[in-house]
N, C-alpha and C. Protein backbone atom coordinates (compact mmCIF):
# COMPACT_ATOMS: atom_id res chain seq x y z
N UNK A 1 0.84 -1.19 0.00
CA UNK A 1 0.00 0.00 0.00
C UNK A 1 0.87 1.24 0.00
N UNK A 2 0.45 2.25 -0.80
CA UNK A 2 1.16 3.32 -0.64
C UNK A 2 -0.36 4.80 -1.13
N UNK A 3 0.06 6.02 -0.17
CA UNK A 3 -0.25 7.03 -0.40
C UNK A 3 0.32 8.00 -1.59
N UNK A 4 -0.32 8.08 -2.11
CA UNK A 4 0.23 9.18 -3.71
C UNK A 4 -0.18 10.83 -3.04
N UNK A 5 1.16 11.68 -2.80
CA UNK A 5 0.48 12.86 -3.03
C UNK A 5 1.08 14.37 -3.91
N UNK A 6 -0.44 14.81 -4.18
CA UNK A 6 0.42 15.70 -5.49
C UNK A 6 0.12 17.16 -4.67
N UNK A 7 1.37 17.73 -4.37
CA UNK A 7 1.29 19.24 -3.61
C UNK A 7 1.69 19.87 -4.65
N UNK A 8 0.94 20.71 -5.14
CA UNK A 8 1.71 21.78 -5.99
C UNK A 8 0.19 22.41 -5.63
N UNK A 9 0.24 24.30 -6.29
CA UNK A 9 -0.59 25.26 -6.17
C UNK A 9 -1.67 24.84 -6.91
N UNK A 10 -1.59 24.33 -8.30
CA UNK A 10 -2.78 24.00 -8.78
C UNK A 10 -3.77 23.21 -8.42
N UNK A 11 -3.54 22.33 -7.81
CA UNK A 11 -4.46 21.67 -6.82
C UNK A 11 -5.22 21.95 -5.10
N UNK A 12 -4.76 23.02 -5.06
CA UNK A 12 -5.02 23.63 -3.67
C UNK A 12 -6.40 23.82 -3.16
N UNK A 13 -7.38 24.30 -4.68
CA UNK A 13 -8.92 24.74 -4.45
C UNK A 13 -9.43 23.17 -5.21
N UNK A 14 -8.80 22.33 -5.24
CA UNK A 14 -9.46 20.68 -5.70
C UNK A 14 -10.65 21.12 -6.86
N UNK A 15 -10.17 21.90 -7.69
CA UNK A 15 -10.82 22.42 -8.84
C UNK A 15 -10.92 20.87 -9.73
N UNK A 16 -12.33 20.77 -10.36
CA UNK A 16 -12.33 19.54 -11.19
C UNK A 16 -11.72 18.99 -12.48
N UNK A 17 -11.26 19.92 -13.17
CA UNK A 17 -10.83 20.00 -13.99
C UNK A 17 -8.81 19.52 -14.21
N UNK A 18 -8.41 20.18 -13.31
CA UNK A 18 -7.01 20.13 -13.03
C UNK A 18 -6.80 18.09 -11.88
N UNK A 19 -8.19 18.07 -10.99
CA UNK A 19 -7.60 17.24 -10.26
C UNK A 19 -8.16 15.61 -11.35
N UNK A 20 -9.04 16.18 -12.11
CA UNK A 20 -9.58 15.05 -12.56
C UNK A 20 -8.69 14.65 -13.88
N UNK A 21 -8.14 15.38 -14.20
CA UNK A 21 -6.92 14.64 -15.22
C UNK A 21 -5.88 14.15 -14.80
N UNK A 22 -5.28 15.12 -13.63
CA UNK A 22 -4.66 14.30 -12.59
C UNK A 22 -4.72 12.91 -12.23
N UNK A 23 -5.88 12.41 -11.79
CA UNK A 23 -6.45 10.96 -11.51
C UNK A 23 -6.48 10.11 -12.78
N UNK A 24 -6.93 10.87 -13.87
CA UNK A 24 -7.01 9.93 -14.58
C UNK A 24 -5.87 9.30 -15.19
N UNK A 25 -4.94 10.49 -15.00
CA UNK A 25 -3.05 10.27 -15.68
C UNK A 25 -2.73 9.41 -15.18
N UNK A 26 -3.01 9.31 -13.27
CA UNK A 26 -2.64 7.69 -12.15
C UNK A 26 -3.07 7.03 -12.55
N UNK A 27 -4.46 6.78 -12.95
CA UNK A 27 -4.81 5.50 -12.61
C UNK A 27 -4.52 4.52 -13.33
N UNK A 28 -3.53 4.61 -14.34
CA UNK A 28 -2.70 3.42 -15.74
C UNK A 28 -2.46 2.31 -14.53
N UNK A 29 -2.56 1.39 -14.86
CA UNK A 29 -2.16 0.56 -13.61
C UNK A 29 -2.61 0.27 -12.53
N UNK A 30 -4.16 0.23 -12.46
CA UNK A 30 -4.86 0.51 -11.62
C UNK A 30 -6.15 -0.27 -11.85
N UNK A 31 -6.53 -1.14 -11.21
CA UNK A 31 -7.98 -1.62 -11.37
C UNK A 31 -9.35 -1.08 -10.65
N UNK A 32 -9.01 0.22 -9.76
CA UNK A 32 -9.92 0.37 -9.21
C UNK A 32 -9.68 1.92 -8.54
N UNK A 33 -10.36 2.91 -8.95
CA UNK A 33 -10.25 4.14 -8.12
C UNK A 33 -11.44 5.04 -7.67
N UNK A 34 -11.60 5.22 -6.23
CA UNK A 34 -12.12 5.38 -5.33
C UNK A 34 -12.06 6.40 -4.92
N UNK A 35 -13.17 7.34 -4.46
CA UNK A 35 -13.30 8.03 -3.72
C UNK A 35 -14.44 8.63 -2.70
N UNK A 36 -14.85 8.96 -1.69
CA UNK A 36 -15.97 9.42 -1.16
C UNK A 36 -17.00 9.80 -1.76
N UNK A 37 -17.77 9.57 -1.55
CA UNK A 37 -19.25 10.33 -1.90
C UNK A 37 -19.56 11.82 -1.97
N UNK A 38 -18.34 12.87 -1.85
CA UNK A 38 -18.57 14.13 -0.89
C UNK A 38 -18.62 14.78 -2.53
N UNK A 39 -18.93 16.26 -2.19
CA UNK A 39 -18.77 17.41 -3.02
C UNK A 39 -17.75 16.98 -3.64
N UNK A 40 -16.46 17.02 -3.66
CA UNK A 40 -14.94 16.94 -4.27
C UNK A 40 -15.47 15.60 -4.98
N UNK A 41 -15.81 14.64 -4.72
CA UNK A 41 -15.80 13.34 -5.27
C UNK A 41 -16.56 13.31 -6.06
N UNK A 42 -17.91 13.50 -6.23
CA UNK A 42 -19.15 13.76 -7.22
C UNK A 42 -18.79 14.65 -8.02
N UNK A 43 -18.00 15.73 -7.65
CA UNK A 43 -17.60 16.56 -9.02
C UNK A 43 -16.15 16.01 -9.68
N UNK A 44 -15.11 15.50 -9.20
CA UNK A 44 -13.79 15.05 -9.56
C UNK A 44 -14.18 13.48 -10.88
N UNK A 45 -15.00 12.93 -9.69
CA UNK A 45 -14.67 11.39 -10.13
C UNK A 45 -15.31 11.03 -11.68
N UNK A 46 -16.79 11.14 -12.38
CA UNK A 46 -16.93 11.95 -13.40
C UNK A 46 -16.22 11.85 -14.34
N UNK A 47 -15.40 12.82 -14.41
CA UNK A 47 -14.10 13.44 -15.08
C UNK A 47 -13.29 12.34 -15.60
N UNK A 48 -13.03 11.80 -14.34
CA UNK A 48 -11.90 10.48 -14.45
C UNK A 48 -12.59 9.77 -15.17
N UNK A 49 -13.71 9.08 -15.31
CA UNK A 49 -14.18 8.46 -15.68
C UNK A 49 -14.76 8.44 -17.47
N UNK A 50 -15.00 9.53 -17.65
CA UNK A 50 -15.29 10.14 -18.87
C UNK A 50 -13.54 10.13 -20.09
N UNK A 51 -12.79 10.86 -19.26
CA UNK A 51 -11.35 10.87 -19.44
C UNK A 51 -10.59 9.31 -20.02
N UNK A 52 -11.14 8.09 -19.25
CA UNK A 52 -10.89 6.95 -18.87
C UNK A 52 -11.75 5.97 -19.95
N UNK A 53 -12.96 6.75 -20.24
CA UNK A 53 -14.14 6.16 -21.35
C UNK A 53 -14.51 5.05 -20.76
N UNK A 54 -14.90 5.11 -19.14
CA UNK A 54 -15.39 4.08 -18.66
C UNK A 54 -16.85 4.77 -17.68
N UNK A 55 -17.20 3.76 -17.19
CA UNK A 55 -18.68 4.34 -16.62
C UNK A 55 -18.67 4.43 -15.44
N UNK A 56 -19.19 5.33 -14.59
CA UNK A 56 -18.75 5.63 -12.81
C UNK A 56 -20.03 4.66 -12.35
N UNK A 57 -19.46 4.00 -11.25
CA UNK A 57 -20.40 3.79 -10.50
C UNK A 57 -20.69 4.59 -9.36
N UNK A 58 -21.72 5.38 -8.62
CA UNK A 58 -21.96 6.25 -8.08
C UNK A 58 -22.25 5.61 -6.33
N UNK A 59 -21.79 6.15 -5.32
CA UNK A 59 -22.47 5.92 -4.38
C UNK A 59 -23.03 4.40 -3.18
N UNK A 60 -21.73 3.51 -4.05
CA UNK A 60 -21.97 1.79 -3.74
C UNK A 60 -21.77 2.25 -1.88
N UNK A 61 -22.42 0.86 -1.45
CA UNK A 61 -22.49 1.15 -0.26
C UNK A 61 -21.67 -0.47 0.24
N UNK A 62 -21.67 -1.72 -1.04
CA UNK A 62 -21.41 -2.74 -0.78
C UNK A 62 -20.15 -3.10 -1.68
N UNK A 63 -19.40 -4.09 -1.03
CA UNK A 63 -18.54 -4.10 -2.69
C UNK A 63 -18.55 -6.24 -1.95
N UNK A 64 -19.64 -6.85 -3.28
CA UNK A 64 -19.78 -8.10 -3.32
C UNK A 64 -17.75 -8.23 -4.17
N UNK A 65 -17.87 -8.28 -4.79
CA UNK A 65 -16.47 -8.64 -5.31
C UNK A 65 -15.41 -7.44 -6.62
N UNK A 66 -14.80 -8.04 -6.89
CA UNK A 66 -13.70 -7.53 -7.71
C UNK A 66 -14.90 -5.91 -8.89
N UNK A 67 -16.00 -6.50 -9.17
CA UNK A 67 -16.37 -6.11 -10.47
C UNK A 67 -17.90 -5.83 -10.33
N UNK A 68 -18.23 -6.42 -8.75
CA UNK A 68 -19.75 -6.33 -8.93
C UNK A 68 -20.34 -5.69 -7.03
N UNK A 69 -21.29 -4.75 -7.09
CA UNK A 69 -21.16 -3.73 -5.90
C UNK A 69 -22.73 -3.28 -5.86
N UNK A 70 -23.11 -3.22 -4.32
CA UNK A 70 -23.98 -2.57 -4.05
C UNK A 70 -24.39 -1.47 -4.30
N UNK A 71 -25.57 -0.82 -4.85
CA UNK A 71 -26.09 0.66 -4.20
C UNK A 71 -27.26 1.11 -4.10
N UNK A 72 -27.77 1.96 -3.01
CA UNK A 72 -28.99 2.05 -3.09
C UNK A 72 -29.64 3.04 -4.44
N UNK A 73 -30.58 2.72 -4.61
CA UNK A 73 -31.86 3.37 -5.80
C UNK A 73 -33.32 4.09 -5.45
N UNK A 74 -33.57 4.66 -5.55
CA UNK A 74 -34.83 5.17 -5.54
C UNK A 74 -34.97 5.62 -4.06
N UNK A 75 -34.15 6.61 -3.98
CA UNK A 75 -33.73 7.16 -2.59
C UNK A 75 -33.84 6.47 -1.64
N UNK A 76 -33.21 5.42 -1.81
CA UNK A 76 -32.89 4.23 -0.92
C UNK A 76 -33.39 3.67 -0.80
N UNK A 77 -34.67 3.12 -1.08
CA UNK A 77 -36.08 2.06 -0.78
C UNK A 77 -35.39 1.10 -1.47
N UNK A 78 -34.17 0.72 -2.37
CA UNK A 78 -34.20 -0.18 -2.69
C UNK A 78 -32.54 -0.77 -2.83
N UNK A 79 -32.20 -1.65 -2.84
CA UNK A 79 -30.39 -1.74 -3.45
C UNK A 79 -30.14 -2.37 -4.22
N UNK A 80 -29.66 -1.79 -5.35
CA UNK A 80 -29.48 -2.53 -6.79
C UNK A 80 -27.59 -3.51 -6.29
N UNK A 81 -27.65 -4.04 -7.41
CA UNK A 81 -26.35 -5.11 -7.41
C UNK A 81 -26.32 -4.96 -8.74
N UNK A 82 -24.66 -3.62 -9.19
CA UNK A 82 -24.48 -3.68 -10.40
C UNK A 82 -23.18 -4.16 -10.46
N UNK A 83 -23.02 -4.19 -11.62
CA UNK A 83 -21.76 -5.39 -12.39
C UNK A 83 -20.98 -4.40 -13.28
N UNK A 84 -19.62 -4.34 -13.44
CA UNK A 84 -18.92 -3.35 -14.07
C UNK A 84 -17.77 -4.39 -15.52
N UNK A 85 -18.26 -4.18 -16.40
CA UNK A 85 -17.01 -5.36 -17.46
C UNK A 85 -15.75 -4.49 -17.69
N UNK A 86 -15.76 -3.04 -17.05
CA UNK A 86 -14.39 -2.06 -17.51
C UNK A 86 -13.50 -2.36 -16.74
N UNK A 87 -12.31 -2.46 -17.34
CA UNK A 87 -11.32 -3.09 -16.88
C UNK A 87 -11.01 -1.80 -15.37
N UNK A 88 -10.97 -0.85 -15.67
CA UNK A 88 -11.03 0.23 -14.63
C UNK A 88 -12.19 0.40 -13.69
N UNK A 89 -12.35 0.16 -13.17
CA UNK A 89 -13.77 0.79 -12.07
C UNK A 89 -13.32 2.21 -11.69
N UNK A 90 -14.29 2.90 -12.15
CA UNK A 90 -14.37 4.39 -11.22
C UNK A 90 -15.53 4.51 -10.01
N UNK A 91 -15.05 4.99 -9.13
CA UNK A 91 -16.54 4.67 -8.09
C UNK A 91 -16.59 5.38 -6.19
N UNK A 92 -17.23 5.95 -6.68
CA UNK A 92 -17.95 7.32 -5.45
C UNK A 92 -18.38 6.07 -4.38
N UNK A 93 -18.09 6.25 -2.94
CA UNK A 93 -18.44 5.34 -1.74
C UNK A 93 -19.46 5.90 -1.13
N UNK A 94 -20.41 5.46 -0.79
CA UNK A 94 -21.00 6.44 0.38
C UNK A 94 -20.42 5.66 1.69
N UNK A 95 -19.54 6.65 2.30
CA UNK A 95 -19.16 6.63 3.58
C UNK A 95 -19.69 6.06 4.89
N UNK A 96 -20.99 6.29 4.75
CA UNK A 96 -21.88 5.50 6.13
C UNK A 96 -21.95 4.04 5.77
N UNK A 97 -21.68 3.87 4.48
CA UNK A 97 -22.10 2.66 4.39
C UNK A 97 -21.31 1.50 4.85
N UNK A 98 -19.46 2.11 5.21
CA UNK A 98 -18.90 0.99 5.50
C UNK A 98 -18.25 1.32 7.00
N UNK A 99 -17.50 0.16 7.93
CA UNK A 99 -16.77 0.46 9.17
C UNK A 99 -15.50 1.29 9.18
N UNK A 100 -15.17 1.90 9.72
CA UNK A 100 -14.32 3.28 9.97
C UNK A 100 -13.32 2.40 9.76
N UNK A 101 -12.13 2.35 8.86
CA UNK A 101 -10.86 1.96 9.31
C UNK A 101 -9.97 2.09 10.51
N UNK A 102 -9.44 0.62 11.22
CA UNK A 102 -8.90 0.68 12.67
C UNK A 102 -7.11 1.75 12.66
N UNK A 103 -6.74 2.39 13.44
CA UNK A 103 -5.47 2.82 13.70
C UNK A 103 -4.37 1.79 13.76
N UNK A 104 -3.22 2.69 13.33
CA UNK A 104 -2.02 1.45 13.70
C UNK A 104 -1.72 0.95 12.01
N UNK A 105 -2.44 1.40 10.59
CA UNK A 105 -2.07 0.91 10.00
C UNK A 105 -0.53 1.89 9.33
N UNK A 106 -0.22 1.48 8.23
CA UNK A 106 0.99 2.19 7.86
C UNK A 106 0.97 2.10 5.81
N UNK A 107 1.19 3.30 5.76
CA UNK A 107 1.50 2.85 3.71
C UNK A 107 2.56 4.20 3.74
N UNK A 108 3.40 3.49 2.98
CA UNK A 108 4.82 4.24 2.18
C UNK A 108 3.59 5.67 1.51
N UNK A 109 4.55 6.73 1.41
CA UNK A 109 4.12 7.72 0.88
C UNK A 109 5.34 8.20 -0.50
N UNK A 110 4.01 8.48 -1.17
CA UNK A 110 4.73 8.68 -2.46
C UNK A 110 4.76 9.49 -3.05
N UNK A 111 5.28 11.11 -3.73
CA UNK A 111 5.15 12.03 -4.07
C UNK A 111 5.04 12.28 -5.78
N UNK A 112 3.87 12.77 -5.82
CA UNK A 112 3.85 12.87 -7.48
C UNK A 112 3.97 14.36 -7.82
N UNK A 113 4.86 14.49 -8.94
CA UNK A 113 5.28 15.53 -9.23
C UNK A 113 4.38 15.98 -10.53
N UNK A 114 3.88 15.11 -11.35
CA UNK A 114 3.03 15.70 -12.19
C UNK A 114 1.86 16.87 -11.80
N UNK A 115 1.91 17.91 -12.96
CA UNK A 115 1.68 18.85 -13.05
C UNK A 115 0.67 19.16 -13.89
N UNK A 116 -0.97 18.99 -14.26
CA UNK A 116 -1.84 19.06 -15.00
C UNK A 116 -2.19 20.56 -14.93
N UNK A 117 -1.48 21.45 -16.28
CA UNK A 117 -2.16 22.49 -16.50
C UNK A 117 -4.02 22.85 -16.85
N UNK A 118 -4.30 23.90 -16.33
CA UNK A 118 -5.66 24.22 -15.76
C UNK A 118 -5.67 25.08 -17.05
N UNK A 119 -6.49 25.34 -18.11
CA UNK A 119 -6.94 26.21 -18.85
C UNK A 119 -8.29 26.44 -18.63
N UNK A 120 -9.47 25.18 -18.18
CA UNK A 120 -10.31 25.75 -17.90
C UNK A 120 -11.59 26.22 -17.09
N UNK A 121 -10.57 26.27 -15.38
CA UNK A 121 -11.71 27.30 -14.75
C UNK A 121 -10.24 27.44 -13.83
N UNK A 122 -10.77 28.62 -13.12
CA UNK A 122 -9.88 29.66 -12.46
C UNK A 122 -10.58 29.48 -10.90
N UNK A 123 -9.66 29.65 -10.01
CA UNK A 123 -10.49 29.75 -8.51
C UNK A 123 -10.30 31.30 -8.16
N UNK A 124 -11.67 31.85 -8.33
CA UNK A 124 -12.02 33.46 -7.95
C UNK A 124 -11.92 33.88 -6.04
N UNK A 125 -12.85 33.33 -5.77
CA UNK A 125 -12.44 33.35 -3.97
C UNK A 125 -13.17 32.31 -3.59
N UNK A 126 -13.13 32.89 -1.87
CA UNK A 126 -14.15 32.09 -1.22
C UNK A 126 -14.37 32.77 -0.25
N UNK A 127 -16.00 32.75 0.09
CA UNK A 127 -16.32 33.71 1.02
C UNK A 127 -16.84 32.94 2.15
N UNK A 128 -17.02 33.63 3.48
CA UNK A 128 -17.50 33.09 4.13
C UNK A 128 -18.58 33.65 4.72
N UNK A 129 -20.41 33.48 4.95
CA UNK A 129 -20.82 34.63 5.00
C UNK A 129 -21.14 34.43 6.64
N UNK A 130 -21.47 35.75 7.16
CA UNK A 130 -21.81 36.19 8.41
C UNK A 130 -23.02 36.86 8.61
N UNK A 131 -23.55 36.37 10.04
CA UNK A 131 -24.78 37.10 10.05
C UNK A 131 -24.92 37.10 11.63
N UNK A 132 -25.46 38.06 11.58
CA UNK A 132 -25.60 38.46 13.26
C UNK A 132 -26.75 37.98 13.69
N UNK A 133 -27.45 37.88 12.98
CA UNK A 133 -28.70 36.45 13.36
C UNK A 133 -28.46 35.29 14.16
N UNK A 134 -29.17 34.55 15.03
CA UNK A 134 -28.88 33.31 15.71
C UNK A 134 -28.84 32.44 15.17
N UNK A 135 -28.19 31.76 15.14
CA UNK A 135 -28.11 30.06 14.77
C UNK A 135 -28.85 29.19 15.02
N UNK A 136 -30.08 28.69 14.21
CA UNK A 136 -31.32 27.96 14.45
C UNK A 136 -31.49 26.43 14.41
N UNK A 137 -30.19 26.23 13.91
CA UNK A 137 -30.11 24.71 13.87
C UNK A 137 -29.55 23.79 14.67
C-alpha cells in the first residue's frame, strides 16, 4: 500500500478540472479508483471516468467482489447489485455505508510531481458569510 500525493498550487482549491486529469493520468495501472461520496468526489470522479471512457459507479455502499457492488436506488427504498465489465472501475463510496478503518495501520508515501495544467476554470475566492442572526439549527 502506498499514499500518492500531489502538492503543488494547482491543486489547492481541488478544482475539477485540473484534479480530474490528474487521476485519470494515475490511474494506468490501476484496477480500481475510489473516492468518497462528498462534493470533491461527485464533481472530480466523473471526469476520471469520462477521461478513462469508462462508466462511474456512483455511491456503492457494498462491494460483493472484484467487479460487482452494491447501491442504493430510488432514494434508498431499494439496493441494486451492479456489475462493471471495464477493466477500470471508477466509483464514489457512500461513507456510512462501510466500518471506519482501525489505527495502527501504515503505507509508504509517495510524491507525485506531475503537473496538469488548468486552462479551464480559475479559482475566484471564497467567502465566508456572516450574520448576526442566531443560529437555528
Amino acid at each position: 500500500s502506498k499514499v500518492r500525493v500531489a502538492d503543488n498550487a494547482v491543486y489547492a482549491h481541488q478544482l475539477a478540472e485540473p484534479m480530474g486529469a490528474l487521476l485519470a493520468e494515475l490511474a494506468d495501472g490501476y484496477s480500481h479508483v475510489l473516492a468518497a461520496a462528498t462534493t470533491t468526489g461527485k464533481n472530480v470522479l466523473p471526469r476520471v471516468a469520462a477521461l478513462k471512457d469508462v462508466s462511474q459507479l456512483s455511491e456503492i455502499v457494498e462491494v460483493v467482489d472484484a467487479d460487482t457492488f452494491k447501491r442504493p436506488i430510488y432514494a434508498g427504498n431499494a439496493i441494486a447489485t451492479v456489475q462493471s465489465a471495464d477493466s477500470l472501475k471508477v466509483i464514489t463510496v457512500r461513507s456510512t455505508g462501510f466500518d471506519a478503518v482501525g489505527e495502527g495501520n501504515s503505507a509508504a508515501i509517495e510524491s507525485v510531481d506531475t503537473v496538469v495544467e488548468n486552462r479551464q476554470s480559475a479559482f475566484v475566492k471564497q467567502e465566508l458569510a456572516q450574520s448576526d442572526r442566531p443560529e437555528l439549527a
